[in-house]
Protein backbone atom coordinates (compact mmCIF):
# COMPACT_ATOMS: atom_id res chain seq x y z
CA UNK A 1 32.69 -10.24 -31.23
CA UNK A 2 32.32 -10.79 -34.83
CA UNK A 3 32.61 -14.42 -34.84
CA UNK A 4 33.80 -16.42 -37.86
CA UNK A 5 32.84 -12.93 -39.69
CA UNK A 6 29.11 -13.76 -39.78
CA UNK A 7 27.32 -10.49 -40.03
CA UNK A 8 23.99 -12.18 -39.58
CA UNK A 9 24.32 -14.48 -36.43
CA UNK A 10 22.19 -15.83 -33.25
CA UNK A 11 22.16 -13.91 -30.37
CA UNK A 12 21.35 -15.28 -26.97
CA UNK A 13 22.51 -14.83 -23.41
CA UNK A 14 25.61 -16.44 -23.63
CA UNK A 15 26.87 -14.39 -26.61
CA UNK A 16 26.03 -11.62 -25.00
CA UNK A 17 27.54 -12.12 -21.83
CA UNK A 18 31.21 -13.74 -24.08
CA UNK A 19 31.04 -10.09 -26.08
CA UNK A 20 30.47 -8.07 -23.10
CA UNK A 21 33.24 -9.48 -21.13
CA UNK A 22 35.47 -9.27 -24.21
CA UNK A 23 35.25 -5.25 -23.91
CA UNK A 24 38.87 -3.97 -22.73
CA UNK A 25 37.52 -0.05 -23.36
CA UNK A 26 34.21 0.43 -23.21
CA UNK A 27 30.46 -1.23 -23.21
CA UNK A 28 27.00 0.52 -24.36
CA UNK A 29 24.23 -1.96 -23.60
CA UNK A 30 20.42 -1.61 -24.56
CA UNK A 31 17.66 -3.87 -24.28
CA UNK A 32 13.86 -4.69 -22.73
CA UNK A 33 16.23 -6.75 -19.96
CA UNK A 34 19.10 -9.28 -19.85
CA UNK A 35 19.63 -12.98 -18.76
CA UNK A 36 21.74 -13.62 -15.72
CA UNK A 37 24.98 -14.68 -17.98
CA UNK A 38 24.93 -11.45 -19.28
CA UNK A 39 23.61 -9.31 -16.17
CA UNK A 40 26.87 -11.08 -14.79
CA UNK A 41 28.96 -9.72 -17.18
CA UNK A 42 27.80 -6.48 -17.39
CA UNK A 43 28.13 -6.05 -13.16
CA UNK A 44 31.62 -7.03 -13.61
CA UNK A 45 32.28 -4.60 -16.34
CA UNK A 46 30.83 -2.07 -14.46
CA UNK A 47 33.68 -2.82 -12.21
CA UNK A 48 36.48 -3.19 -14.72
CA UNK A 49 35.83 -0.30 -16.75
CA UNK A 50 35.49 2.66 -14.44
CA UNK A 51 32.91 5.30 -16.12
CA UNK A 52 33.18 3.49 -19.58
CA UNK A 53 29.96 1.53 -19.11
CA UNK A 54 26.49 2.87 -20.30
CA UNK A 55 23.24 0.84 -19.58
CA UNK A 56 19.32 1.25 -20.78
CA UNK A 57 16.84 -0.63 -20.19
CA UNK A 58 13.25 -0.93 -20.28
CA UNK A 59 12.94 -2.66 -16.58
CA UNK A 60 9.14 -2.60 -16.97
CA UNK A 61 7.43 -5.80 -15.14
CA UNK A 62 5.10 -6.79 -17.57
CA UNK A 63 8.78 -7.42 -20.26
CA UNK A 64 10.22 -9.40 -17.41
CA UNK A 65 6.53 -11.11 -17.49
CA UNK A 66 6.97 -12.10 -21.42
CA UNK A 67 10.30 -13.05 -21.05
CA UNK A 68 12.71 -9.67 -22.02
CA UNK A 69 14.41 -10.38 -18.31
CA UNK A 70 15.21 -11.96 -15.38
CA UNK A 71 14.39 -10.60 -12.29
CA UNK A 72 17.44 -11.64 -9.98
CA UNK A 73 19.63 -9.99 -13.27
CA UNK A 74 18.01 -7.10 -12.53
CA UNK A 75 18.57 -6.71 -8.98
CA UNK A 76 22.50 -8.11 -9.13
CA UNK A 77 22.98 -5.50 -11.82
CA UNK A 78 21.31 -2.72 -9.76
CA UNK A 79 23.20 -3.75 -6.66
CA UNK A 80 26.81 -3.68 -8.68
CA UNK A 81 25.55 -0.28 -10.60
CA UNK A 82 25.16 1.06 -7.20
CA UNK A 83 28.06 0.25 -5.84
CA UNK A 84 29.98 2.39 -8.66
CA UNK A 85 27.55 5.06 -8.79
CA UNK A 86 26.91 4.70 -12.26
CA UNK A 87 23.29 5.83 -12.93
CA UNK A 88 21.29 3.48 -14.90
CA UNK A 89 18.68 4.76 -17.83
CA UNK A 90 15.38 3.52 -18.57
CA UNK A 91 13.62 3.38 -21.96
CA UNK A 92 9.68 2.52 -21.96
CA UNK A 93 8.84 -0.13 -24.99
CA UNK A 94 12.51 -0.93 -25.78
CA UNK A 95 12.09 -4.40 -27.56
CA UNK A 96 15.60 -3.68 -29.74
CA UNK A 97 19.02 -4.77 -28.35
CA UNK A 98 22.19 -3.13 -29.32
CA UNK A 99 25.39 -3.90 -27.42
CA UNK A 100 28.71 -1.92 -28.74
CA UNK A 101 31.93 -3.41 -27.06
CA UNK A 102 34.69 -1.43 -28.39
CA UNK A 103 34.59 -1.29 -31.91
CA UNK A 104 32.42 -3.94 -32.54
CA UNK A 105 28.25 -4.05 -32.63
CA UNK A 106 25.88 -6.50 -31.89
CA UNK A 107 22.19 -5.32 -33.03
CA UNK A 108 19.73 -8.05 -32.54
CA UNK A 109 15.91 -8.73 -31.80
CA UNK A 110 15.17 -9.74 -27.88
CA UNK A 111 13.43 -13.30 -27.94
CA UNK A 112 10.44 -12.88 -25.50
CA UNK A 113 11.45 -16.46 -23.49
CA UNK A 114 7.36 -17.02 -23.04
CA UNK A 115 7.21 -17.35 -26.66
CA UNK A 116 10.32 -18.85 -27.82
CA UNK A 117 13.57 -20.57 -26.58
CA UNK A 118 16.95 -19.47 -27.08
CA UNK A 119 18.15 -18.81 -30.72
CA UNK A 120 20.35 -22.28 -32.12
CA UNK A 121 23.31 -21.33 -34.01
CA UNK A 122 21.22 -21.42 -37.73
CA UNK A 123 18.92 -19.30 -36.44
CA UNK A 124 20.28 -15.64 -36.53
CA UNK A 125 18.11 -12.73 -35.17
CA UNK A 126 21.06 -10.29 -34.91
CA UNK A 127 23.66 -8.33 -36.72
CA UNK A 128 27.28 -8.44 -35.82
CA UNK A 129 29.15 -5.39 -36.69
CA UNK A 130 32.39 -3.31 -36.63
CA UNK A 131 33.83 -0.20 -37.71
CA UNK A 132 32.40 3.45 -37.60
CA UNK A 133 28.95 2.33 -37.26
CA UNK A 134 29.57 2.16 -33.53
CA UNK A 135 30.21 5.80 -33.14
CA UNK A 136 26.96 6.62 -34.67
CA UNK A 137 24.75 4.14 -32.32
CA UNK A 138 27.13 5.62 -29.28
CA UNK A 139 26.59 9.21 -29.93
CA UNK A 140 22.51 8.23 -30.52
CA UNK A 141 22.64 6.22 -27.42
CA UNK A 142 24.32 9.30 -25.65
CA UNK A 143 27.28 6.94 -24.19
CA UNK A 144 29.84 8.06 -21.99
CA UNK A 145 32.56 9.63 -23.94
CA UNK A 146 30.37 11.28 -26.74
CA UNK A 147 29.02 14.60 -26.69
CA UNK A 148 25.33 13.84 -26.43
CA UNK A 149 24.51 14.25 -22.93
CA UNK A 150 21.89 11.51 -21.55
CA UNK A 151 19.29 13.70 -21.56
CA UNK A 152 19.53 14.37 -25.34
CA UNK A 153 19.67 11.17 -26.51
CA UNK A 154 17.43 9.16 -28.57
CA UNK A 155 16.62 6.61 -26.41
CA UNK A 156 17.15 6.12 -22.07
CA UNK A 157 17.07 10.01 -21.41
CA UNK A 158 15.03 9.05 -18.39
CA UNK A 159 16.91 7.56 -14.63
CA UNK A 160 15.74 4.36 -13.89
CA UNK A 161 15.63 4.92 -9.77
CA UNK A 162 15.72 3.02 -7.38
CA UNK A 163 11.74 3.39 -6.87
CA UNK A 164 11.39 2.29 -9.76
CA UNK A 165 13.30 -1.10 -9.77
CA UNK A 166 11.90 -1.53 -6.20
CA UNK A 167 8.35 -1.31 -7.75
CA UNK A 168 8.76 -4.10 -10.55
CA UNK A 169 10.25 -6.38 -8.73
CA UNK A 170 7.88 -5.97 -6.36
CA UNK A 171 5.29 -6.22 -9.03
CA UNK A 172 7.05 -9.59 -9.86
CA UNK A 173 6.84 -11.06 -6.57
CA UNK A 174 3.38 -10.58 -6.22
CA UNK A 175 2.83 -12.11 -9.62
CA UNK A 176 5.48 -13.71 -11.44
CA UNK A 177 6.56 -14.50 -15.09
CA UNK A 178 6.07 -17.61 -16.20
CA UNK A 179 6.75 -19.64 -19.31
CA UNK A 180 3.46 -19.98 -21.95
CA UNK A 181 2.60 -21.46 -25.11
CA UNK A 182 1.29 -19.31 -27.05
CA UNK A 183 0.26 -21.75 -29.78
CA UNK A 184 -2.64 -23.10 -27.17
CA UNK A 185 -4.86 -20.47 -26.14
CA UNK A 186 -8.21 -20.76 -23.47
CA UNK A 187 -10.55 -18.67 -22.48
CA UNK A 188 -9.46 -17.96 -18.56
CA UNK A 189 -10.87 -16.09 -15.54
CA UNK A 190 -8.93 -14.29 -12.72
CA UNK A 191 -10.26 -12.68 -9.55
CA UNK A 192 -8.54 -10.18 -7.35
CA UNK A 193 -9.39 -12.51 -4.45
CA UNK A 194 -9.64 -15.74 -2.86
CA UNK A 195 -11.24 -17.68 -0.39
CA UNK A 196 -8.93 -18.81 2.66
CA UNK A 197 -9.34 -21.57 5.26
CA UNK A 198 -7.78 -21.51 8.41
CA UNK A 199 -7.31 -23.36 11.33
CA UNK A 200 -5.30 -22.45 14.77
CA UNK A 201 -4.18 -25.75 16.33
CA UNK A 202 -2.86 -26.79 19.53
CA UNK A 203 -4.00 -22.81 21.13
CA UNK A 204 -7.16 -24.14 23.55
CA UNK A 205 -4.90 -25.71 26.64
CA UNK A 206 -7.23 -24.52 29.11
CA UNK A 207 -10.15 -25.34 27.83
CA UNK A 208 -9.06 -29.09 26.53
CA UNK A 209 -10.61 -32.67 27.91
CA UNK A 210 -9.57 -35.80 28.51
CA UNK A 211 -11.50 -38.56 28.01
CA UNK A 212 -12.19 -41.30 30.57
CA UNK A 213 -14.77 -44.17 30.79
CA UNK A 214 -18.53 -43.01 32.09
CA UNK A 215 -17.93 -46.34 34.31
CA UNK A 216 -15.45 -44.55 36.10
CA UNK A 217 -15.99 -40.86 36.09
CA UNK A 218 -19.97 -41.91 36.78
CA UNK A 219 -19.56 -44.66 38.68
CA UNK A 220 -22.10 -43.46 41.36
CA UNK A 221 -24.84 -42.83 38.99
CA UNK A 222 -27.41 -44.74 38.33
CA UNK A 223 -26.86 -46.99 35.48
CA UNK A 224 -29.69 -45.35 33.31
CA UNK A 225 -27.92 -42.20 34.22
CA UNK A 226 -24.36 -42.85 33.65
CA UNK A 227 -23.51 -42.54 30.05
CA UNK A 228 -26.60 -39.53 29.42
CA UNK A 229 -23.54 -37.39 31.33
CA UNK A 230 -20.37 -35.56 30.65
CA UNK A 231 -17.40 -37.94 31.27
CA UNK A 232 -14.82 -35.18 29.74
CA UNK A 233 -12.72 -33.84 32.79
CA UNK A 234 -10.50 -30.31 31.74
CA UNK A 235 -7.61 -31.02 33.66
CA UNK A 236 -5.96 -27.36 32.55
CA UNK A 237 -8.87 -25.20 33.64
CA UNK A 238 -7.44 -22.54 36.51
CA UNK A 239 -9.67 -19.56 38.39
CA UNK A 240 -7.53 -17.62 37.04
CA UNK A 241 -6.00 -17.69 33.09
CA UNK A 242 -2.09 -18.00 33.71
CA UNK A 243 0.05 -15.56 31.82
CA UNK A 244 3.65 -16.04 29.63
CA UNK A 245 6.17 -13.71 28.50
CA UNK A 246 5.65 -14.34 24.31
CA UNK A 247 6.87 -12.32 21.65
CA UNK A 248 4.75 -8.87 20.68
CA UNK A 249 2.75 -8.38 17.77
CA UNK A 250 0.90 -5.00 16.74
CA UNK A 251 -1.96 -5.82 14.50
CA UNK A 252 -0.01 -9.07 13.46
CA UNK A 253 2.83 -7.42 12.82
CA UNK A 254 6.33 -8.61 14.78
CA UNK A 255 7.45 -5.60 17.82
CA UNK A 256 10.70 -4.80 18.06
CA UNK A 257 12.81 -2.40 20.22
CA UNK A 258 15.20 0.99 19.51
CA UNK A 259 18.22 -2.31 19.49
CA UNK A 260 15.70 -4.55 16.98
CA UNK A 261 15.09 -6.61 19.66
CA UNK A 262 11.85 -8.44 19.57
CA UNK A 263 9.80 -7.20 22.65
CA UNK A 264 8.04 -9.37 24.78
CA UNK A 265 5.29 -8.96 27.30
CA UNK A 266 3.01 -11.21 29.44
CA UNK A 267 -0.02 -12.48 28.00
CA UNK A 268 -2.75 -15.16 29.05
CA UNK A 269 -3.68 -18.00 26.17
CA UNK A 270 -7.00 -15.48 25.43
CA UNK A 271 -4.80 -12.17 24.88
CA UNK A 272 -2.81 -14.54 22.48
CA UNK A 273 -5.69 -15.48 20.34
CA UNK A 274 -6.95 -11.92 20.44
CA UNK A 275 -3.61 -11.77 18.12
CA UNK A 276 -5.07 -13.73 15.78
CA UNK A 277 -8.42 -11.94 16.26
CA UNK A 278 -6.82 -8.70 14.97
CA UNK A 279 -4.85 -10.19 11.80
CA UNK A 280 -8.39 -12.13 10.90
CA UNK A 281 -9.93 -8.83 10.82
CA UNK A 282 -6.93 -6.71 9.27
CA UNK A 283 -6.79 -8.94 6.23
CA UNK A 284 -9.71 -10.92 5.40
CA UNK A 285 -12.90 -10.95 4.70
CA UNK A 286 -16.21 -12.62 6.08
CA UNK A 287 -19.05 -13.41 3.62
CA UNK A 288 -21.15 -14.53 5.78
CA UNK A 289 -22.77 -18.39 4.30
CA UNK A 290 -19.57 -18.45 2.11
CA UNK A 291 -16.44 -18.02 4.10
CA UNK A 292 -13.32 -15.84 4.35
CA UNK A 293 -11.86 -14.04 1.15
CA UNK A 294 -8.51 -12.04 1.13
CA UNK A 295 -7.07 -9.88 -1.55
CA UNK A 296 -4.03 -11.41 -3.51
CA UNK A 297 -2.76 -8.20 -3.21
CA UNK A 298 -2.13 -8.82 0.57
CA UNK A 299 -1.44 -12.35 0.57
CA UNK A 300 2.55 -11.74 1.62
CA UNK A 301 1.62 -9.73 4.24
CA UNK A 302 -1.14 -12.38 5.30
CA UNK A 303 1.26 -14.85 5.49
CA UNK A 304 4.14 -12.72 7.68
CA UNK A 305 1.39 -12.01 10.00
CA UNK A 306 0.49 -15.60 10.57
CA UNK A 307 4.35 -17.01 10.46
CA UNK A 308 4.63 -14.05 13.40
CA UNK A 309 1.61 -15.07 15.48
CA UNK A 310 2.58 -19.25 15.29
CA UNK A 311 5.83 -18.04 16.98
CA UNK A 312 4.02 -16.20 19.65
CA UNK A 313 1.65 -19.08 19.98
CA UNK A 314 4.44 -21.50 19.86
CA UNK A 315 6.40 -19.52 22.74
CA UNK A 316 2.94 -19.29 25.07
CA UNK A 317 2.65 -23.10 24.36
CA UNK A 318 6.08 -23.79 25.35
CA UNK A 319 5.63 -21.56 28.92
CA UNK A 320 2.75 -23.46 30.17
CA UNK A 321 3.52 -26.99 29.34
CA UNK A 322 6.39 -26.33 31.53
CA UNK A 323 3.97 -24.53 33.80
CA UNK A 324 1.90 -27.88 34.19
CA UNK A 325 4.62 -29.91 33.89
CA UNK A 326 5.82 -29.42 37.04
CA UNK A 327 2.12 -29.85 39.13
CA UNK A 328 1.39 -32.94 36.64
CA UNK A 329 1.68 -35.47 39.60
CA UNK A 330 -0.78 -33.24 41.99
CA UNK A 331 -2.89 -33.13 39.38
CA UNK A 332 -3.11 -36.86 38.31
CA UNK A 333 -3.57 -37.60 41.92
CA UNK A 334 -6.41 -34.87 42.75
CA UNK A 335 -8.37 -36.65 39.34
CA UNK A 336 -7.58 -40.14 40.83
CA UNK A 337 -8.81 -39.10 44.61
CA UNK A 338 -12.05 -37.74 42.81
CA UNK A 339 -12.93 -40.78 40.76
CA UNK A 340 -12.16 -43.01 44.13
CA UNK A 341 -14.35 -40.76 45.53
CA UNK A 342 -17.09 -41.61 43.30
CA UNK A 343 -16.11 -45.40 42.47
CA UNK A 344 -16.91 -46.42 46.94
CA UNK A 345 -20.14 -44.99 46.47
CA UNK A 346 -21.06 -47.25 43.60
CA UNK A 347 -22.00 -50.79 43.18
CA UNK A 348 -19.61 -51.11 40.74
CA UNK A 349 -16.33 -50.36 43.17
CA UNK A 350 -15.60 -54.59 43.39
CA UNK A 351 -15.43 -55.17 39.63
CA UNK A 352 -13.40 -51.48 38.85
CA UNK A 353 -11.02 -51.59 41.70
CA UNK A 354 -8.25 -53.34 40.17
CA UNK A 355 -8.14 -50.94 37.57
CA UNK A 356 -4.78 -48.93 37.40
CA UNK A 357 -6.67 -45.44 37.82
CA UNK A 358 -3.29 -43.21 37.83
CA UNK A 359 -2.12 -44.86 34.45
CA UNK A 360 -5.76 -44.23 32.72
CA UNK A 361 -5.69 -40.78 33.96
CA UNK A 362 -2.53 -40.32 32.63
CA UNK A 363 -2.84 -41.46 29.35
CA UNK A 364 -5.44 -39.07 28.86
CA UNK A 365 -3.18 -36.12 29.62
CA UNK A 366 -0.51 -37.73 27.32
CA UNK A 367 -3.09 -37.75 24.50
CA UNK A 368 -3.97 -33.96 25.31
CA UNK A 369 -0.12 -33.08 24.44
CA UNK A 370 0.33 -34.65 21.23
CA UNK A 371 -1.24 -32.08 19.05
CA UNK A 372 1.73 -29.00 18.37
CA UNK A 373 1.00 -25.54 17.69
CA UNK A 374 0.23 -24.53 14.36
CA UNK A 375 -1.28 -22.29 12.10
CA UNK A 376 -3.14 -23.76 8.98
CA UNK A 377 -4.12 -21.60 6.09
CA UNK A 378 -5.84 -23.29 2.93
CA UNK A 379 -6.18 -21.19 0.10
CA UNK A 380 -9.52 -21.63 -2.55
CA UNK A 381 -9.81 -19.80 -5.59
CA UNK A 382 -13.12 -18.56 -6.50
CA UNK A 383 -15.20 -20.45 -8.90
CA UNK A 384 -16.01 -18.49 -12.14
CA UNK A 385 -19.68 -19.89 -11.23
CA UNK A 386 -19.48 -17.61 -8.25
CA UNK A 387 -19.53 -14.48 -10.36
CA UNK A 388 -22.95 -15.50 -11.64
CA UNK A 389 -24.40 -16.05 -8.55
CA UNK A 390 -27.04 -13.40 -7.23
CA UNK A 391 -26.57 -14.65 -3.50
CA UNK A 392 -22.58 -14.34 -3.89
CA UNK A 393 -22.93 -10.64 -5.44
CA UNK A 394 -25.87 -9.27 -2.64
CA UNK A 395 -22.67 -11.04 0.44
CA UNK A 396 -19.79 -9.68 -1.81
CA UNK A 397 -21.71 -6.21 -1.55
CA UNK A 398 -22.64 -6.25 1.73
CA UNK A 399 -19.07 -7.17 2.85
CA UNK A 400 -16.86 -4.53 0.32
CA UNK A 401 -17.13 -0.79 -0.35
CA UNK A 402 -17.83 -0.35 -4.63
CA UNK A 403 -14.24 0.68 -4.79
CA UNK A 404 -12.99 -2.51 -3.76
CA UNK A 405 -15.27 -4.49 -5.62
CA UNK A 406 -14.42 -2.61 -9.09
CA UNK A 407 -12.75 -4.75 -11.34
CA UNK A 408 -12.78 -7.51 -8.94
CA UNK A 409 -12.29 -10.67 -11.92
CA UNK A 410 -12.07 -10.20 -15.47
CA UNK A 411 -12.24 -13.21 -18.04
CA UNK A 412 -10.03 -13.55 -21.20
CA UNK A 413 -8.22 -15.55 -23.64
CA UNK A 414 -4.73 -16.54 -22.32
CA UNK A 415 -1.90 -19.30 -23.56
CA UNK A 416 -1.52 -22.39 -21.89
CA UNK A 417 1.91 -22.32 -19.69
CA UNK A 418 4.56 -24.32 -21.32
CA UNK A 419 6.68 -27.02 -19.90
CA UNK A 420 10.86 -27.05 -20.34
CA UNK A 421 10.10 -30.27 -22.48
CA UNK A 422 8.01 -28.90 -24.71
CA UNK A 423 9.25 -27.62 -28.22
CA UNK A 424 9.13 -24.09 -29.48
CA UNK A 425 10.17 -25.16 -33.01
C-alpha cells in the first residue's frame, strides 16, 4: 500500500479501493462513508477473508449529504455484510479514515465531495504506514483478532442495524445530497410544503359531448332561436352508470390478495373517481382562495397513490370503450334518426339534406376518443412572499392543526450547488 514509499500521499476512492483489495489477511476500515470503488472492494473482501474484516462507519445522512458517502455504497456493502453475517459498527461524528490492510496503514482526512473534488496526486491528505503501528490502531479499533472486544473499543462500540441504515437512506431519498459551492453563499428559504396542481384526464365518458352544428341539431327552431340552444348531444349518457372489473385501491393504496395478486372488483366511472376523492383528501391540503398544498414529507407516497389510481382509471377506460364499441353503429344511427327527425320539420331540410349526417355524427364521437387517461400533477413551491402574507397565515391556520404548522419554512444562508465543470481549486 505504501506506494513509491511516500509516507505523506493522496488518498481518494480509488486508492482505497487498490489497498483494500490488496489485503491477503485481514482489513480494518473506518470512515464517515466510502465511494462505490471502495464499497466494492470492501463487499468482496468481506467475502474473501472470512471473519478477518472489521468495518465502522458513521452512516449518518446528513455525511452522505456533505459528501463522506455514497448512498448505493452503503446499501451494496450492507447487502454483502449481510450475507456473511458480519455485524457492521457505527461511530457518530467519525470524519477520520484509517484503513489497515495487513501490515500496512493508510490514515487520511475524508474530503467532504460538496466541498472539494478528489485529492490529485500532489495533494496528500493522508499518511501511508507500516509496521507495528497497525497493531496499536487494531487493538484501539477493537478488530477481529485482538483482544479488545467491540464493545470496548475506542471508536464503533455501537451496531449499526439494519433500522438504522433503512432510516438514512430513507432520509436520502426523501432529500438527497447534492454537490455545492461553498465559495458562493445566498440567503435561501425552504418550506415543509408545496402547492400541487392536478388534473384527471380522459375519466368523464359519460358525461362527454359532441359537438354538431345548431343548423342541424336545431334545425326546427326558429332561426332567432336556434343558436340561443344547446347543440352538445352526450352520446355516452346511460339510465344506469355501467360498471368494470378495475384493479382495487384502499385509500389510494394498490389491493392485493393472500397470493399478491392484485384484486379486482366492479366499479362504475363515479366509484372510480371516488378513488381519487379519497387520495385528494388523504394527502393534500385545500386552502381555500389558494389551492392544494402537500407535505414533502409525503410526496412518494402521493405519487404511488396516483401511479395506482391512473392504472385503475386506465383499466375502467379500457372496459367501456369496448363496451361502446360494440353498440357504436346503433348509436350513430339513433343520433342520425333524431336529427332527420328534426331537419323534415324545418325549412331548412332542402339546403341540409345532402349533408352526409352519419359521417358528421361520427366524427364527433372520433373526436370524443382522442383524449387518453391520465393523471397530471404540477408541483409549485411556495413563494417566500407567501409567508408574509396575513390572508395566507389566517387559510394556512384554518386548514392545519399548530403542530403541523410548527416549523413549517425556515430561511438561511446556503451555498450555491456546483456544477461537474466547475473548479474546486
Amino acid at each position: 500500500m505504501n506506494s513509491n514509499q511516500h509516507t505523506f500521499v493522496a488518498v481518494d476512492d480509488e486508492r482505497l479501493a487498490a489497498a483494500i483489495r490488496s489485503a491477503r489477511k485481514r482489513i480494518v476500515f473506518a470512515a464517515p462513508g466510502l465511494g462505490r470503488r471502495a464499497g466494492s472492494a470492501l463487499a468482496d473482501a468481506i467475502a474473501r477473508l472470512s471473519g478477518q474484516v472489521t468495518i465502522i462507519l458513521d452512516a449518518d445522512a446528513e455525511a452522505c449529504r456533505v459528501g463522506y458517502g455514497d448512498p448505493e455504497a452503503l446499501q451494496a456493502l450492507h447487502d454483502a455484510a449481510s450475507r456473511q453475517q458480519l455485524p457492521l459498527r457505527r461511530q457518530a461524528g467519525l470524519r477520520i479514515g484509517v484503513l489497515i490492510a495487513d501490515d500496512s496503514v493508510l490514515i487520511w482526512s475524508p474530503i467532504a465531495r460538496s466541498v472539494e473534488a478528489e485529492r490529485e496526486h500532489e495533494q496528500p491528505n493522508g499518511l501511508a504506514l507500516s509496521g507495528p503501528v497497525t497493531e496499536v490502531c487494531s487493538t484501539a479499533m477493537g478488530a477481529d483478532g485482538t483482544s479488545t472486544l467491540p464493545r470496548d473499543a475506542e471508536i464503533g462500540h455501537v451496531p449499526l442495524t439494519p433500522q438504522d441504515l433503512k432510516e438514512t437512506l430513507s432520509d436520502l431519498k426523501r432529500n438527497p445530497p447534492a454537490p455545492f459551492d461553498l465559495a458562493r453563499r445566498t440567503r435561501v428559504f425552504s418550506s415543509r410544503f408545496q402547492f400541487v396542481e392536478f388534473e384527471i384526464r380522459g375519466a368523464q365518458w359519460t358525461e362527454r359531448k359532441i359537438n354538431l352544428s345548431s343548423v342541424l341539431v336545431n334545425a326546427d327552431l326558429p332561426e332567432a332561436l336556434r343558436d340561443l340552444l344547446d347543440t352538445q348531444i352526450r352520446p355516452y349518457q346511460e339510465k344506469e352508470e355501467p360498471s368494470f372489473e378495475v384493479p382495487h385501491l384502499v385509500a389510494g393504496i394498490r389491493a392485493f390478495d393472500k397470493e399478491a395478486k392484485r384484486i379486482h372488483v366492479p366499479a362504475t366511472q363515479s366509484q372510480v373517481l371516488n378513488y381519487w376523492a379519497e387520495i385528494r383528501d388523504r394527502y393534500l391540503i385545500h386552502l381555500p382562495g389558494f389551492g392544494w398544498l402537500i407535505k414533502r414529507d409525503e410526496l412518494d407516497a402521493f405519487r404511488e397513490a396516483s401511479a395506482g389510481f391512473e392504472e385503475t382509471l386506465r383499466a375502467w377506460v379500457d372496459a367501456f370503450r369496448k363496451h361502446v364499441a360494440g353498440r357504436e353503429d346503433s348509436l350513430v344511427k339513433d343520433i342520425v334518426a333524431a336529427i332527420k327527425e328534426r331537419l323534415s320539420r324545418s325549412n331548412q331540410r332542402q339546403k341540409l339534406e345532402d349533408l352526409e349526417l352519419e359521417a358528421e355524427v361520427r366524427k364527433g364521437l372520433a373526436r370524443m376518443r382522442v383524449i387518453e387517461p391520465r393523471v397530471r400533477v404540477v408541483l409549485k413551491n411556495i413563494a417566500w412572499e407567501s409567508t408574509r402574507d396575513a390572508e395566507f397565515q389566517r387559510a394556512l391556520e384554518q386548514a392545519l392543526p399548530e403542530r403541523d404548522r410548527e416549523g413549517w419554512f425556515e430561511e438561511f444562508t446556503a451555498a450555491r450547488e456546483r456544477t461537474p465543470k466547475q473548479s474546486t481549486r
